[in-house]
Protein backbone atom coordinates (compact mmCIF):
# COMPACT_ATOMS: atom_id res chain seq x y z
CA UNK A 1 58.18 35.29 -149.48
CA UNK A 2 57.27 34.34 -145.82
CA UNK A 3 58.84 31.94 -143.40
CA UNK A 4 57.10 28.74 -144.25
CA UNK A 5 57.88 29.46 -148.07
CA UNK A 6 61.28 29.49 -147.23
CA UNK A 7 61.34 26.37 -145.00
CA UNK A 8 59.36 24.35 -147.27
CA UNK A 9 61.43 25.47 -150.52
CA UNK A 10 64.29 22.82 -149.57
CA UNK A 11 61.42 20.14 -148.55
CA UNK A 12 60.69 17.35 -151.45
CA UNK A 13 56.89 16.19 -150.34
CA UNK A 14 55.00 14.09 -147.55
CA UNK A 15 55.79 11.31 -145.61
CA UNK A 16 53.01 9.51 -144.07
CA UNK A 17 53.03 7.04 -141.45
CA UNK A 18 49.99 4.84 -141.90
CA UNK A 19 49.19 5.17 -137.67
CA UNK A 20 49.07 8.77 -137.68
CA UNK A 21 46.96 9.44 -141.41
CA UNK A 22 44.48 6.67 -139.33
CA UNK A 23 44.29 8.40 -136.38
CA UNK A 24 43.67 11.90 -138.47
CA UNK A 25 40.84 10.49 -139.84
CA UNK A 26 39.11 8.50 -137.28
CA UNK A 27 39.49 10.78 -134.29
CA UNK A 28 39.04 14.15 -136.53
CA UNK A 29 37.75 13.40 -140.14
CA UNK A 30 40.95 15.10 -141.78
CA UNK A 31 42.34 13.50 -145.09
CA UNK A 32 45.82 13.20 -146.05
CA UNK A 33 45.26 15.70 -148.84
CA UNK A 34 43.73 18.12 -146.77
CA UNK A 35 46.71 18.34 -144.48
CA UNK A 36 48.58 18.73 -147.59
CA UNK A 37 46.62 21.73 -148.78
CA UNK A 38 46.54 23.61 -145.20
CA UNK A 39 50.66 23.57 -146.07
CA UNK A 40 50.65 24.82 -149.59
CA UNK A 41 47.19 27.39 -148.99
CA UNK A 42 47.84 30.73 -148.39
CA UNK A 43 47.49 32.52 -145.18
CA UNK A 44 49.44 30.67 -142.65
CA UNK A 45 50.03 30.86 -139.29
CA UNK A 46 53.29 29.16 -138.47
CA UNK A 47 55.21 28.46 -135.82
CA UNK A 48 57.83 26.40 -134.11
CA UNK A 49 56.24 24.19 -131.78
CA UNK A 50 58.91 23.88 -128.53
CA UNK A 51 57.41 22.62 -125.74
CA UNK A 52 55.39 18.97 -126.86
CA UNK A 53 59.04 17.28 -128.57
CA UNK A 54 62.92 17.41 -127.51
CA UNK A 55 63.80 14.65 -129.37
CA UNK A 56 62.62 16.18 -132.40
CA UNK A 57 61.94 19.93 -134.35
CA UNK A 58 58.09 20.08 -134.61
CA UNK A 59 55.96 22.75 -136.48
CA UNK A 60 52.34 24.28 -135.68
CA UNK A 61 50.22 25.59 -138.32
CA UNK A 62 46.74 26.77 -138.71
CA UNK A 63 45.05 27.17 -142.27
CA UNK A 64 42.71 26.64 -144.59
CA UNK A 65 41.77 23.46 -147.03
CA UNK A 66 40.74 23.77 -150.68
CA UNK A 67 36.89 23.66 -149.72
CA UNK A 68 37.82 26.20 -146.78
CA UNK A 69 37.87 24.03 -143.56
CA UNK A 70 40.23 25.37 -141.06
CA UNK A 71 42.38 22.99 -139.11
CA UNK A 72 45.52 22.64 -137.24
CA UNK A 73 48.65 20.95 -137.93
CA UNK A 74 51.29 19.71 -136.31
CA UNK A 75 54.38 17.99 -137.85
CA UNK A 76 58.21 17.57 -137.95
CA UNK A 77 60.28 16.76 -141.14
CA UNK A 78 62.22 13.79 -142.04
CA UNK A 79 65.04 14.58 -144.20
CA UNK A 80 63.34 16.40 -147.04
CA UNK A 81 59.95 15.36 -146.71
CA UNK A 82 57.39 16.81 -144.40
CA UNK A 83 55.97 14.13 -141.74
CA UNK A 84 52.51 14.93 -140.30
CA UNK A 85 51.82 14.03 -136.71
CA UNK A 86 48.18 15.25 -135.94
CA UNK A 87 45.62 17.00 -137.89
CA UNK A 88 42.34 18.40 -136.12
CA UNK A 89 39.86 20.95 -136.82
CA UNK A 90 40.95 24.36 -135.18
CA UNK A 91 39.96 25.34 -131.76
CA UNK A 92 37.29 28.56 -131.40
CA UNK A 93 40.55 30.51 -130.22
CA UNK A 94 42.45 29.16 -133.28
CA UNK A 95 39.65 30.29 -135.45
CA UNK A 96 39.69 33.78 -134.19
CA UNK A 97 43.69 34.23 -134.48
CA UNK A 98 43.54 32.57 -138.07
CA UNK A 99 40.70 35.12 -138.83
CA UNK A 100 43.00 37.91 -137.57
CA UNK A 101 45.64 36.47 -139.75
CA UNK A 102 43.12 36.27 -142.84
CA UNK A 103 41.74 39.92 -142.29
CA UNK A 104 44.99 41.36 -142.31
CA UNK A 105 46.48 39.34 -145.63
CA UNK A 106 43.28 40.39 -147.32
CA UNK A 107 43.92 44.55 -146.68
CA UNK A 108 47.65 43.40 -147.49
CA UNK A 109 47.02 42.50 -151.09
């Protein structure tokens, strides 16, 4: 079990804020259930993200959707539900660490 397993097993689902699924969409073309799946697909890269939020814990991830888009995620969590803050496609120099991340979960298995 990795880390994001084990800090998702006490979460209960999504919360979304209406501003923030709007913005997602409009500004990158990410749905609300393709932010879902880039949380529950397998590899992750994950990581605590410390320097855009004090007043708050916020999370980075990079993965991969159902239809295999790759996109970046940032969110916090709201009692026991994860709240999404931005979605976007991944950056080239996303893609490439993501890639590294895939290559090595595939000779892994």
């Amino acid at each position: 079990m990795g880390v994001l397993d084990e800090f998702l097993a006490g979460l209960e689902g999504f919360e979304w804020d209406v501003g923030n699924s709007d913005k997602n969409w409009r500004n990158h073309q990410v749905r609300q259930a393709e932010t879902e799946q880039v949380l529950l697909n397998r590899p992750v890269v994950f990581a605590a993200n410390l320097t855009h939020s004090r007043s708050e814990a916020r999370f980075f991830t990079l993965g991969r959707t159902d239809s295999g888009r790759h996109l970046a995620i940032v969110f916090t969590t709201r009692g026991k539900r994860i709240r999404v803050i931005s979605a976007r496609p991944m950056s080239r120099a996303e893609r490439r660490v993501y890639g590294q991340v895939e290559a090595n979960s595939q000779t892994d298995s």
